[in-house]
Protein backbone atom coordinates (compact mmCIF):
# COMPACT_ATOMS: atom_id res chain seq x y z
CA UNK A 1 -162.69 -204.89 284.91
CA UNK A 2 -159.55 -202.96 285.77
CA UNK A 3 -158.96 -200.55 282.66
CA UNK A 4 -155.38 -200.19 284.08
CA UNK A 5 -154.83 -204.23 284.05
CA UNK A 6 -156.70 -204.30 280.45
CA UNK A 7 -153.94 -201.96 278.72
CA UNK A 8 -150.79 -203.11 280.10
CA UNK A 9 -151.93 -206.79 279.29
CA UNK A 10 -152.67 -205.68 275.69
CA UNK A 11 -149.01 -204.02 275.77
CA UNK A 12 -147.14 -207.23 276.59
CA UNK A 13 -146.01 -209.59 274.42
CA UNK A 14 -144.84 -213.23 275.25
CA UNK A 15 -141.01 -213.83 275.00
CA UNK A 16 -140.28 -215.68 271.69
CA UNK A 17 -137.73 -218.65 273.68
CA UNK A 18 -140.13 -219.23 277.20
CA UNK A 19 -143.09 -217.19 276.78
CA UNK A 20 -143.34 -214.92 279.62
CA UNK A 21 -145.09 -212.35 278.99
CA UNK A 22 -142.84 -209.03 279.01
CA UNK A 23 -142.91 -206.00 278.08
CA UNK A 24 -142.11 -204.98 274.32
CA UNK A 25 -138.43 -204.74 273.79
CA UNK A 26 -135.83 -204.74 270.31
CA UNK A 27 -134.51 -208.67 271.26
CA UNK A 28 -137.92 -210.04 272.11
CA UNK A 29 -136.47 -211.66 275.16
CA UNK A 30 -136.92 -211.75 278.61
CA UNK A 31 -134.38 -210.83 281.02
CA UNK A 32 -133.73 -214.34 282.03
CA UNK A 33 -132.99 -215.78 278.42
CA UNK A 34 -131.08 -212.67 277.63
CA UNK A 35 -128.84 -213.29 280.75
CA UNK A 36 -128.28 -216.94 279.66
CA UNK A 37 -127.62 -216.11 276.10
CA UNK A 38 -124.87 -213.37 277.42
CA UNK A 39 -122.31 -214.74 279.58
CA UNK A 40 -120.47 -211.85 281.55
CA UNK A 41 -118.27 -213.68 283.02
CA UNK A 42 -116.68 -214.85 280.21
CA UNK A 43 -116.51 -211.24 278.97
CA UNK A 44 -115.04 -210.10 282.19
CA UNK A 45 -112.10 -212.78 282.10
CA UNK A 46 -110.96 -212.70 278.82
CA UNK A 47 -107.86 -211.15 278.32
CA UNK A 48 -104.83 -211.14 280.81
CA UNK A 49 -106.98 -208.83 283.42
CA UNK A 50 -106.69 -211.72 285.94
CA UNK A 51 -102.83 -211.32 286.98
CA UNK A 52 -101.92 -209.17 289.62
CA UNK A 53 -97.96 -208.45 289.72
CA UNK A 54 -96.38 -208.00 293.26
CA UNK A 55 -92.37 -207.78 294.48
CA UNK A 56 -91.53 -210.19 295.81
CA UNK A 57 -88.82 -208.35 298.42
CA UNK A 58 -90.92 -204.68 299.10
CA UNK A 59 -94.29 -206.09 298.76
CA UNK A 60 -95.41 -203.70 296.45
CA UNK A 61 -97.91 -204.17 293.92
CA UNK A 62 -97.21 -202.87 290.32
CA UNK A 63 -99.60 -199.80 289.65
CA UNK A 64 -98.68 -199.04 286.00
CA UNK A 65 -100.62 -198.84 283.03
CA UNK A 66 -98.04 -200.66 280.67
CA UNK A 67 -94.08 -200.68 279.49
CA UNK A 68 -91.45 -202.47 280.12
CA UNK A 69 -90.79 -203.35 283.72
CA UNK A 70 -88.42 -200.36 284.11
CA UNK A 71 -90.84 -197.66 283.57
CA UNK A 72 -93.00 -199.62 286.16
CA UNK A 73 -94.59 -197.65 288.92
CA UNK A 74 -95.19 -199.98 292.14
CA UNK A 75 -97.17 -198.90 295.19
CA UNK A 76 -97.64 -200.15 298.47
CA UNK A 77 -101.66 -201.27 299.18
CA UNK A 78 -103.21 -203.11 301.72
CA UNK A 79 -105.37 -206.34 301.27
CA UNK A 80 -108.84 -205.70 301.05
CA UNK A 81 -108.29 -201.88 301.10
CA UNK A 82 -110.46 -199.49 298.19
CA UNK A 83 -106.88 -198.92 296.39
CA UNK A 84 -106.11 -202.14 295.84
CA UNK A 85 -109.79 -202.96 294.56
CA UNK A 86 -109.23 -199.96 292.23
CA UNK A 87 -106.46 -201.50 290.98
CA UNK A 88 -108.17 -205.14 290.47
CA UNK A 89 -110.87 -203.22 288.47
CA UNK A 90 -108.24 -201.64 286.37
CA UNK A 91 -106.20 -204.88 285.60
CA UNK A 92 -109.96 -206.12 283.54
CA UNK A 93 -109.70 -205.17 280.28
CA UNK A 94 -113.25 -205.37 279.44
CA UNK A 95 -114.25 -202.58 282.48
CA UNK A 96 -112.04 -200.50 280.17
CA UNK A 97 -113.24 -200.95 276.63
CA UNK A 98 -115.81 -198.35 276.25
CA UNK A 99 -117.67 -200.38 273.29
CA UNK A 100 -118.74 -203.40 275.54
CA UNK A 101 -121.08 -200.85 277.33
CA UNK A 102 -119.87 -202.60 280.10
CA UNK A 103 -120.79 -201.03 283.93
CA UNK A 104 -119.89 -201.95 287.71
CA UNK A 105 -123.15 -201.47 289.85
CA UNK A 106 -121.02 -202.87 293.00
CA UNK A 107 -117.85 -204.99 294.03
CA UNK A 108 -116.89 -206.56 297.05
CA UNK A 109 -114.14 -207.83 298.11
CA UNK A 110 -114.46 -212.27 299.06
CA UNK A 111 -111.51 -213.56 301.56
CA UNK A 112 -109.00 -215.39 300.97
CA UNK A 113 -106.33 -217.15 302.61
CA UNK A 114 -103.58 -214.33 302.04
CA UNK A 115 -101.42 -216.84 301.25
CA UNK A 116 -103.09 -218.06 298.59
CA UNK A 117 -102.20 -215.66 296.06
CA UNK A 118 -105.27 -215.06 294.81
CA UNK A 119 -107.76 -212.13 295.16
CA UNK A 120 -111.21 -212.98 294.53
CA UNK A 121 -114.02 -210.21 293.94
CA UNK A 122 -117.66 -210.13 293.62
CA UNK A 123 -119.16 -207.71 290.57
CA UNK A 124 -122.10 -206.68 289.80
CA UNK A 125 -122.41 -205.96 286.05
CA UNK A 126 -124.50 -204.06 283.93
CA UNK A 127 -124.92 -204.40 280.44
CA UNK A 128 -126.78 -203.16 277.54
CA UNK A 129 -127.17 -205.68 275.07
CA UNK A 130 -129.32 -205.74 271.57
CA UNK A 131 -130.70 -202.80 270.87
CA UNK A 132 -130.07 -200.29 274.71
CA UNK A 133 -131.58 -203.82 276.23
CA UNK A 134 -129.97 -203.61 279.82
CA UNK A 135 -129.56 -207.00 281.62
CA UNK A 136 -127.31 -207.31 285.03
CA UNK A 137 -125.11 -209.68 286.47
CA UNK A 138 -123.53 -211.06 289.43
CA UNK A 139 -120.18 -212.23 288.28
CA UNK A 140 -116.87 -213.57 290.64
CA UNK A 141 -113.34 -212.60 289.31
CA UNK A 142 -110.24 -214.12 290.43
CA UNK A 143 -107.02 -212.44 290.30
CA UNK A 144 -103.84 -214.44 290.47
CA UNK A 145 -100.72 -212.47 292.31
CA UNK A 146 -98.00 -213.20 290.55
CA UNK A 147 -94.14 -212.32 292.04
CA UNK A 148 -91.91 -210.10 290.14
CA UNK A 149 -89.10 -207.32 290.92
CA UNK A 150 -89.87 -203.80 291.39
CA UNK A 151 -86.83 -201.56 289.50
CA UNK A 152 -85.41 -200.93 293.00
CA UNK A 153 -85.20 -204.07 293.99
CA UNK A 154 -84.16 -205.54 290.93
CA UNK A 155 -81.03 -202.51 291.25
CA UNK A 156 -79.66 -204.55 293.36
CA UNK A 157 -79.18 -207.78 291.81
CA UNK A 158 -77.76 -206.73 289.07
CA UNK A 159 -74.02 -204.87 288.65
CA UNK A 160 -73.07 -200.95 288.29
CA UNK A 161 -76.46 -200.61 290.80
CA UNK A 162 -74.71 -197.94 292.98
CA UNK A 163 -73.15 -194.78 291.50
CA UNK A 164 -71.78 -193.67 295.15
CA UNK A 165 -70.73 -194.87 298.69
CA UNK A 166 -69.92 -193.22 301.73
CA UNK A 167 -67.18 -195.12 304.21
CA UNK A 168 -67.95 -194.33 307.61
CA UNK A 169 -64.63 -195.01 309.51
CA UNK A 170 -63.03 -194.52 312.97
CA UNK A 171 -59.56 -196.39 313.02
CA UNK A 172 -58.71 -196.69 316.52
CA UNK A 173 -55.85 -198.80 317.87
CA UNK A 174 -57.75 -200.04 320.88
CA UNK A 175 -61.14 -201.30 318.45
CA UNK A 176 -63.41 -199.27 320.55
CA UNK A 177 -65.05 -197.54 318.14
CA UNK A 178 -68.03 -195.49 318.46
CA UNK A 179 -70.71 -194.56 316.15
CA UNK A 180 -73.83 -193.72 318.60
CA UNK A 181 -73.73 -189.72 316.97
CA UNK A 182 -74.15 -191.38 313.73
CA UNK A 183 -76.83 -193.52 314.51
CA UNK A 184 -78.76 -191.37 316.18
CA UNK A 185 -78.61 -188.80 313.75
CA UNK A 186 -79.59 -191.25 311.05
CA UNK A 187 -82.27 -192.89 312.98
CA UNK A 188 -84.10 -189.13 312.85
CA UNK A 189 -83.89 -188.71 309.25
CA UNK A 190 -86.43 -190.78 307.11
CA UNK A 191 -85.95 -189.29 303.86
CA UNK A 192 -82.03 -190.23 304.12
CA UNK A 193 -82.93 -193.43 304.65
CA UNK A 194 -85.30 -194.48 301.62
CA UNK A 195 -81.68 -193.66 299.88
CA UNK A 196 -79.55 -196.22 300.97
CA UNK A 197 -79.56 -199.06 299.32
CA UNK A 198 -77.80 -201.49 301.29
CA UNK A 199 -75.64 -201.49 303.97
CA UNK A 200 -72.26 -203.02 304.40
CA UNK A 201 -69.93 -203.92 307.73
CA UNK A 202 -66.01 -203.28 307.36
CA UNK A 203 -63.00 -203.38 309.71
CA UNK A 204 -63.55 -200.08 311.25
CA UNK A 205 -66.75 -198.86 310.24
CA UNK A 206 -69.83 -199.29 308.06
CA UNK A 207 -69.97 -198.91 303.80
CA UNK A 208 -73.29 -196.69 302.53
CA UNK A 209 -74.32 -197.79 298.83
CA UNK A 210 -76.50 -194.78 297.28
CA UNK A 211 -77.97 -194.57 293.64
CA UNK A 212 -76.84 -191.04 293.05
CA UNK A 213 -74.09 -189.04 294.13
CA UNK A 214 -76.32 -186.17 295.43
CA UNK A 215 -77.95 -188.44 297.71
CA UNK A 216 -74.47 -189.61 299.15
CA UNK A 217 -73.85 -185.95 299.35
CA UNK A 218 -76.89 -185.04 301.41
CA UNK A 219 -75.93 -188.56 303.83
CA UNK A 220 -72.35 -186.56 303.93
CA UNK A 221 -73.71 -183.27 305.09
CA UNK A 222 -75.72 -184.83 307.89
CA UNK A 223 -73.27 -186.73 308.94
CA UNK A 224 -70.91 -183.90 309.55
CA UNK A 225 -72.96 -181.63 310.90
CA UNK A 226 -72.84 -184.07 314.48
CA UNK A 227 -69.69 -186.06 314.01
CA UNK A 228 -66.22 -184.62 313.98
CA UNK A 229 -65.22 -185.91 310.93
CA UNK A 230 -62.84 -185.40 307.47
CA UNK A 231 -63.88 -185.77 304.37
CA UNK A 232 -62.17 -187.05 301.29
CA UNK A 233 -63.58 -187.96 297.98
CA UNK A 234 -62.54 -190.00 295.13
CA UNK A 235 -63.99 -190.93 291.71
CA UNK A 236 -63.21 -194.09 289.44
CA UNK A 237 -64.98 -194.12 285.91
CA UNK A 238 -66.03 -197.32 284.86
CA UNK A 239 -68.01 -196.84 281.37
CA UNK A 240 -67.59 -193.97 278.83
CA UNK A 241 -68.87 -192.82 275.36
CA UNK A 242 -66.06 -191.82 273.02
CA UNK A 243 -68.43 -190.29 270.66
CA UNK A 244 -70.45 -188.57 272.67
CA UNK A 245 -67.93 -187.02 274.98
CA UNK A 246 -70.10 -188.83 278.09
CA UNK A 247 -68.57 -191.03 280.88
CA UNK A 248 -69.83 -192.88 284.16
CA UNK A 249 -68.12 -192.82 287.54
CA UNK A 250 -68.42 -194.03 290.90
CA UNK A 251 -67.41 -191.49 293.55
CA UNK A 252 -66.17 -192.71 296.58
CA UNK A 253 -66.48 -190.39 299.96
CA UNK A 254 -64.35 -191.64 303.12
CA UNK A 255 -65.58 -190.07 306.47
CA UNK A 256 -62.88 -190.58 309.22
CA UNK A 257 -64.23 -190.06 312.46
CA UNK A 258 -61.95 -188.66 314.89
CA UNK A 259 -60.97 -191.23 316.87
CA UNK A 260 -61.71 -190.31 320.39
CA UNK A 261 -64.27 -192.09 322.16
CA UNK A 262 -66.12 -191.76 325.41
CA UNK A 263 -64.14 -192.19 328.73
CA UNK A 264 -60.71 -192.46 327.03
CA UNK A 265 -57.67 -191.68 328.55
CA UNK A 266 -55.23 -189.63 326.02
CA UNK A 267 -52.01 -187.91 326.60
CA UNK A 268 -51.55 -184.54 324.22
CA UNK A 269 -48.07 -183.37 323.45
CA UNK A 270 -46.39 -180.04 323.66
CA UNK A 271 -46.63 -179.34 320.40
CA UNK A 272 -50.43 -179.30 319.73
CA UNK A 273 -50.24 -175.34 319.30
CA UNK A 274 -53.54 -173.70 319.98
CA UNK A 275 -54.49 -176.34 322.33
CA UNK A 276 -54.61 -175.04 326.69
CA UNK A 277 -54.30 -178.43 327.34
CA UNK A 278 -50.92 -179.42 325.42
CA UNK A 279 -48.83 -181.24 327.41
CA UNK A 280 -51.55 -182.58 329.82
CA UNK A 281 -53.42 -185.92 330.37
CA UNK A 282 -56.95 -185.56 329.40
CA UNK A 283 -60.02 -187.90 330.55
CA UNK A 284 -62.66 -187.82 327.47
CA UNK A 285 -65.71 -186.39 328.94
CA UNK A 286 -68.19 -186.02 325.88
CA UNK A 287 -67.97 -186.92 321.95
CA UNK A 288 -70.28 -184.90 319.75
CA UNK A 289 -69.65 -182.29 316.97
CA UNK A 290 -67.18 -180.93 319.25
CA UNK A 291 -65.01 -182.88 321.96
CA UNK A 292 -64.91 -182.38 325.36
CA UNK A 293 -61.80 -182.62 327.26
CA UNK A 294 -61.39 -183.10 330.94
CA UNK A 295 -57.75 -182.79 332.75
CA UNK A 296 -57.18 -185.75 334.49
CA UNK A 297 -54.38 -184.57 336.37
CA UNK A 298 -55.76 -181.27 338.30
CA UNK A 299 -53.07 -179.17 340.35
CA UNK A 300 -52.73 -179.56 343.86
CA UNK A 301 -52.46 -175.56 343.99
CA UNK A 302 -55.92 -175.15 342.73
CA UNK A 303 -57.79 -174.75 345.95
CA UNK A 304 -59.78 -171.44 346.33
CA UNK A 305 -59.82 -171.16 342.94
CA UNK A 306 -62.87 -169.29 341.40
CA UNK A 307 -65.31 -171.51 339.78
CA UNK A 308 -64.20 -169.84 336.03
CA UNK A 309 -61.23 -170.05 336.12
CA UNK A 310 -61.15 -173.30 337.14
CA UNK A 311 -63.64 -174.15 334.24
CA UNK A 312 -60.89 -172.42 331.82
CA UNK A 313 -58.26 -174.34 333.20
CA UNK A 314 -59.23 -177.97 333.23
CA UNK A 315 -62.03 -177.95 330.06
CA UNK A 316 -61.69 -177.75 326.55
CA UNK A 317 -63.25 -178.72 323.72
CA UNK A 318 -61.57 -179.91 320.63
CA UNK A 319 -62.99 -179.69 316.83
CA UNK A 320 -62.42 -182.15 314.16
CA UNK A 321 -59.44 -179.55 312.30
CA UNK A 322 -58.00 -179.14 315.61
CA UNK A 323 -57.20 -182.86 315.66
CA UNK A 324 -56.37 -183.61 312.39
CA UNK A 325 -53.82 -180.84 312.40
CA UNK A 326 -52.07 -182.27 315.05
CA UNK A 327 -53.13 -185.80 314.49
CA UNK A 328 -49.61 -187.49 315.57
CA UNK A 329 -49.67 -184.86 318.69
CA UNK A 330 -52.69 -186.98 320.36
CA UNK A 331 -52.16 -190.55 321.77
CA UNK A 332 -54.70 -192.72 323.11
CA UNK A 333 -53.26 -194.98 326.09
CA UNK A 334 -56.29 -196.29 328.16
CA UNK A 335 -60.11 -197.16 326.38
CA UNK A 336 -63.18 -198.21 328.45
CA UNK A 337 -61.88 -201.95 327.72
CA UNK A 338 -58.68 -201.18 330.65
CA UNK A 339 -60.97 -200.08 332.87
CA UNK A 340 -60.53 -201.79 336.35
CA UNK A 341 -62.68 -201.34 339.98
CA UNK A 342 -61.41 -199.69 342.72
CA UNK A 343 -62.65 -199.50 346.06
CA UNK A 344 -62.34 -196.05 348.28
CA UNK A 345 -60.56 -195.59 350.98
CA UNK A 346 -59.98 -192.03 352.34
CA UNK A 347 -61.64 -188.65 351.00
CA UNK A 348 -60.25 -185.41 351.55
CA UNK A 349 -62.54 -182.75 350.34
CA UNK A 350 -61.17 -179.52 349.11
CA UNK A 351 -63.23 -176.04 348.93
CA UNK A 352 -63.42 -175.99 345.05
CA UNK A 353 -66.90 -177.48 343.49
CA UNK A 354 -68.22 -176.16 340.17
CA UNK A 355 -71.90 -175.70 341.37
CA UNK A 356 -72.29 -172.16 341.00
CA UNK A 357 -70.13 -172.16 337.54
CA UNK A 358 -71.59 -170.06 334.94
CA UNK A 359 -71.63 -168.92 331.26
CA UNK A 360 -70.81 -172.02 330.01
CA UNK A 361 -72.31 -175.56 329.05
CA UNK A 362 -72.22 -177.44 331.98
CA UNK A 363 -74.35 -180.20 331.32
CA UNK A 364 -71.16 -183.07 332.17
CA UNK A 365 -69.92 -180.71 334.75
CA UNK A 366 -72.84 -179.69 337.35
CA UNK A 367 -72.13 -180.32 341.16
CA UNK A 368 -68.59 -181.65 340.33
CA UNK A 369 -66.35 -181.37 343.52
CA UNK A 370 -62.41 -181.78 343.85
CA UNK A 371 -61.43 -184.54 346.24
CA UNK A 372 -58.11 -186.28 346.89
CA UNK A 373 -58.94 -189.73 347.11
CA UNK A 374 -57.19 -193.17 348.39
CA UNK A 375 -58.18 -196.18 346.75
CA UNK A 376 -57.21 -200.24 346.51
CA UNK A 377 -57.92 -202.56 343.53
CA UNK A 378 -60.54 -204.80 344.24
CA UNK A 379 -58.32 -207.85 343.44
CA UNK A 380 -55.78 -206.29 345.77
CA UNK A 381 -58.44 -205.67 348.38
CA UNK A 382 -57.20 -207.55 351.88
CA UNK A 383 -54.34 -208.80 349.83
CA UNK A 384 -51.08 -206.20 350.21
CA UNK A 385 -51.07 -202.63 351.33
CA UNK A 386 -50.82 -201.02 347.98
CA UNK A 387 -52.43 -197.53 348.23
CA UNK A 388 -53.23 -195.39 345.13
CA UNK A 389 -53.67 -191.88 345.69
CA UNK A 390 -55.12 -189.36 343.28
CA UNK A 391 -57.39 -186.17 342.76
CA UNK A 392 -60.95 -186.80 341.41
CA UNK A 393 -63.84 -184.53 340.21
CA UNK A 394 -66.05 -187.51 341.85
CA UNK A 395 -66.26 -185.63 345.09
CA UNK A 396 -70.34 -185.37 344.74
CA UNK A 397 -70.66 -188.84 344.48
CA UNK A 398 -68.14 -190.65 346.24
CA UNK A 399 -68.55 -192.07 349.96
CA UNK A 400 -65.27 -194.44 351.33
CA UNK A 401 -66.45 -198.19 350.68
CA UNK A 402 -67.69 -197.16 347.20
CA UNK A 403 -66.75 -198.56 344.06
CA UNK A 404 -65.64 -196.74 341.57
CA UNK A 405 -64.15 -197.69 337.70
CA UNK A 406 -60.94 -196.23 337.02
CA UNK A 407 -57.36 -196.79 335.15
CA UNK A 408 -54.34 -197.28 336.88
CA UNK A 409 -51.05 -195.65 335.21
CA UNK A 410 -48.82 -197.53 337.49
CA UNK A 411 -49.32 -200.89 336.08
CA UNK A 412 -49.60 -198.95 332.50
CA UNK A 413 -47.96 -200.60 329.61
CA UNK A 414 -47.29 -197.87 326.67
CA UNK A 415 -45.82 -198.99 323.21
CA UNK A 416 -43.67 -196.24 323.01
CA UNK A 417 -42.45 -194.53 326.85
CA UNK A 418 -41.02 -191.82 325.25
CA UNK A 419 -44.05 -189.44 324.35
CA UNK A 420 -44.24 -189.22 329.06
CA UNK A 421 -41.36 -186.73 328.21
CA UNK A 422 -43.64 -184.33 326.05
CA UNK A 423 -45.87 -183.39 328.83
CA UNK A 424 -45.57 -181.04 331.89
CA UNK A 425 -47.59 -183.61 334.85
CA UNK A 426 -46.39 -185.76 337.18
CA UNK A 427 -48.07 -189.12 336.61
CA UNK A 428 -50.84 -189.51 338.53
CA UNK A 429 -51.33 -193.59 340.05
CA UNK A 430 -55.14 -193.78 338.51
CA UNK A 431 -57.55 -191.60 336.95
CA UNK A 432 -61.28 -192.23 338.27
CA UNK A 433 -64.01 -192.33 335.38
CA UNK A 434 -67.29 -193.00 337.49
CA UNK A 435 -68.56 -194.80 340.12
CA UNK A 436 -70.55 -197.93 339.79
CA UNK A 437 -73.94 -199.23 341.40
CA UNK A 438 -72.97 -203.08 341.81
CA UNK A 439 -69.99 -204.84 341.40
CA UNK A 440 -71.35 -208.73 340.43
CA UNK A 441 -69.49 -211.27 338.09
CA UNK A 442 -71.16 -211.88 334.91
CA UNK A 443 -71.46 -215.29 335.94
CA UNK A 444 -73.61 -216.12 333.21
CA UNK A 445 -71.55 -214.98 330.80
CA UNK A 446 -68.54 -217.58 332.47
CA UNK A 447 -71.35 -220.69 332.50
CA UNK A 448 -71.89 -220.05 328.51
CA UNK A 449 -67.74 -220.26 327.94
CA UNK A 450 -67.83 -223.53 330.39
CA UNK A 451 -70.71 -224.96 328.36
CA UNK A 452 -68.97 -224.07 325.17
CA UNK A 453 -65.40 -225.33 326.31
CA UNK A 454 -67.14 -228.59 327.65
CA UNK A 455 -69.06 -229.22 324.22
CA UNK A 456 -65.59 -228.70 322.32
CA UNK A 457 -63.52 -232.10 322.37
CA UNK A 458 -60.82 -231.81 319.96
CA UNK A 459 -58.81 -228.46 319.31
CA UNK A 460 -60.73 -228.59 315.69
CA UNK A 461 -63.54 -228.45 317.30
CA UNK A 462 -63.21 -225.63 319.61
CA UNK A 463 -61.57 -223.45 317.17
CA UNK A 464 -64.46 -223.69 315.09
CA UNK A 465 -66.90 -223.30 317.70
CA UNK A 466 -65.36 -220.01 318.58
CA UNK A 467 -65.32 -218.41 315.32
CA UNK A 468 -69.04 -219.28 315.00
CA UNK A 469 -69.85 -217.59 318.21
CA UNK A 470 -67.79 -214.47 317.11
CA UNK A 471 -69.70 -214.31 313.39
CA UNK A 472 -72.46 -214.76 315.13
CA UNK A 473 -71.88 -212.30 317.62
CA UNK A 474 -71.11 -209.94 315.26
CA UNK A 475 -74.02 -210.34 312.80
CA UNK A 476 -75.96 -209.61 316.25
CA UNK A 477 -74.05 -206.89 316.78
CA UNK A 478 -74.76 -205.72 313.24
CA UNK A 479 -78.34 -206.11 313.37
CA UNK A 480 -78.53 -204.32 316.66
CA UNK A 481 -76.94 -201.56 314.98
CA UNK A 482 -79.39 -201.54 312.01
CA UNK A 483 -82.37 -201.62 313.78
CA UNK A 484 -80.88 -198.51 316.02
CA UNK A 485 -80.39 -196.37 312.93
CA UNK A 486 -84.25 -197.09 311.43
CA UNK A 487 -84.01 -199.60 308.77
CA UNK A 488 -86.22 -201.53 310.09
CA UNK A 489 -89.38 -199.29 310.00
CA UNK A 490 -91.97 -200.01 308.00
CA UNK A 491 -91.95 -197.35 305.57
CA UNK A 492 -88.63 -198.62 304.32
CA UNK A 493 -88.32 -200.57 300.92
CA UNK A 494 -85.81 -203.51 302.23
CA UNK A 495 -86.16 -205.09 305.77
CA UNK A 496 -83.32 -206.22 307.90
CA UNK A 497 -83.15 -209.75 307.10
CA UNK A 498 -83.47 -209.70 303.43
CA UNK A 499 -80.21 -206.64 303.79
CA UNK A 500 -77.87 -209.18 306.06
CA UNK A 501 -78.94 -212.04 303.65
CA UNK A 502 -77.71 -209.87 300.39
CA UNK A 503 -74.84 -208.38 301.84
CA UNK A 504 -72.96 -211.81 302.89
């Protein structure tokens, strides 16, 4: 006989509910009776451990310890990810009452249809019961997700959320304005972003709604630092404390962009002092913290002339102070939207070309080559004999038969003819922007109107039908622009849709 088998059999006891023999312990009890007499799972879900809140809008669970929901902390987790089991394991009240003598062996996470709302875990628990008795269980725990606000998204449902908001404007009379320095430049910056709380579409611009006037500030100084702008700031208070010598205001900052856009045509008076190209009619080459100005009317007499000089002469660039100095000495009279086609007739190449200039930027300029050029409307094309003659910095690119996009001053309608007697040029009869590849219809574009014009019976009808497709061209439009400037990353707090929903 087994002396071994002899001693542990004489140390055993039976278990006073089944009798299994087991070793001696304070309860008496096996581990099986012990584990049906103490329900863990009914430990583990008492309480309110089993909620989970989320926002609805961000999607970011609340991380906090406690408080009211304004000193909430919410973070961003991912389903089934460690942090997010972390914070399960923190929402159960029992886990954190350090006289339960309650301990997590494992936990795993069980899937769910995500949207279920409900996040389902398995534990395994270990407890010491009667007398440093340890007994373990497996035990599932539900948590039900539950929607509620996050503080910045709750900001903006309520009123007074903003403290600050930057205009972006560029009043042109032609509505051709452009904001791709803007965009770009907030496209790059992240940590302006995460700032702006919504965004708003006006007449000539877009409307920035910030929490904090430093924040606006910082937007501001971006902005400025790409865009020729001016800057003017207002402040309206809207609350105040008598007693304790305290008030609240919302600042207003307007940034007018100077409104000069790509390709347009703009005549500059005498009196613009400081400016070499007063009195001249400029072609705008390039719009970026500074703007580039191209003659459009070069001198016959500037053959042989050395590549500098000639870069002196007939380019300038023009700062935002410069402008708004002389604001009423600039007039706009052709945008992109008067452009017209032109087809080429004749060349005559002189010996002036800027290929060899140096010393300055040109990036616009490289290869350019002075031509006199003949040209025809393409409506006029085969029609009458009306010949428009004109000198071009297209020589590198043009060939006669091309097509080319241009305006053409002798049809030119002005407002006001009197501000032709404030320059020093003849009148040219066009002024050739580029040349173009192809020179289709946008036949689709004329089958949509047909569909739309054959849909529309009544004059009720078709009125309406047209301001729907402008709205909803323009929330396109909008969105478009959104989505260029970054707000619809992922690291942002508010998507697209849910800013266009609030904002209208």
């Amino acid at each position: 006989m087994d002396v071994r088998n002899t001693i542990d059999t004489i140390t055993k006891i039976p278990c006073c509910l089944c009798g299994t023999l087991i070793h001696t312990n304070a309860a008496n009890k096996c581990i099986s009776c012990l584990s049906q007499e103490f329900d863990l799972k009914s430990v583990i879900e008492k309480g309110a451990g089993g909620i989970i809140y989320q926002c609805r809008r961000c999607r970011k669970y609340d991380s906090s310890k406690g408080g009211n929901n304004k000193s909430r902390s919410y973070s961003r987790y991912e389903l089934e990810s460690q942090e997010l089991l972390s914070l399960c394991l923190r929402r159960i009240p029992a886990l954190q009452d350090s006289n339960k003598n309650l301990k997590v062996i494992d936990a795993t996470w069980v899937w769910t249809e995500p949207n279920s709302m409900r996040l389902k875990i398995h534990l395994t628990i270990q407890a010491i019961v009667e007398s440093n008795t340890k007994i373990q269980q497996r035990v599932m725990v539900t948590f039900i997700v539950k929607f509620k606000l996050c503080p910045d998204c709750d900001r903006q449902f309520t009123n007074r959320t903003w403290h600050a908001i930057v205009q972006l404007r560029q009043k042109t009379s032609n509505s051709s304005s452009n904001h791709f320095m803007p965009e770009m430049v907030i496209a790059r910056s992240s940590n302006i972003r995460k700032h702006v709380l919504r965004v708003e579409t006006s007449r000539h611009g877009l409307d920035f709604y910030f929490r904090s006037l430093v924040h606006a500030q910082a937007f501001t100084g971006l902005i400025s630092r790409s865009t020729p702008v001016k800057v003017r700031s207002t402040k309206k208070m809207f609350s105040s404390d008598v007693k304790n010598n305290t008030a609240n205001y919302k600042h207003t900052i307007v940034l007018d962009i100077v409104p000069l856009c790509e390709n347009d045509l703009i005549i500059i008076e005498k009196n613009a002092k400081g400016n070499k190209m007063a009195g001249r009619l400029c072609l705008v080459q390039k719009v970026s913290k500074c703007i580039q100005l191209f003659d459009a009317c070069p001198s016959y007499q500037c053959r042989g002339t050395k590549n500098d000089e000639l870069y002196e002469a007939y380019v300038t660039e023009l700062n935002a102070d410069s402008y708004w100095k002389y604001e009423k000495s600039f007039h706009v009279i052709s945008s992109q939207k008067q452009l017209i086609k032109f087809i080429v007739l004749n060349i005559e190449t002189s010996t002036t070309n800027w290929s060899n200039t140096t010393n300055h930027d040109t990036t616009h300029l490289t290869n350019y080559v002075l031509v006199d050029v003949e040209v025809v409307r393409e409506n006029d094309f085969g029609k009458n004999d009306i010949i428009l003659r004109c000198i071009s910095f297209l020589g590198h690119l043009l060939h006669v038969g091309d097509f080319v996009l241009g305006y053409d001053l002798t049809t030119l309608v002005l407002k006001d003819d009197s501000i032709f007697n404030n320059i020093n040029i003849d009148i040219p009869d066009a002024v050739l922007v580029e040349k173009i590849i192809s020179c289709e219809k946008d036949s689709q574009f004329e089958g949509e109107i047909g569909k739309m014009q054959i849909c529309a019976k009544s004059s009720a009808s078709k009125k309406r039908m047209k301001r729907r497709s402008k709205q909803e061209k323009e929330d396109a439009e909008f969105e478009k622009m959104i989505a260029r400037m970054g707000f619809l990353d992922h690291g942002n707090n508010h998507s697209l849709k849910e800013k266009t929903q609030f904002d209208k």
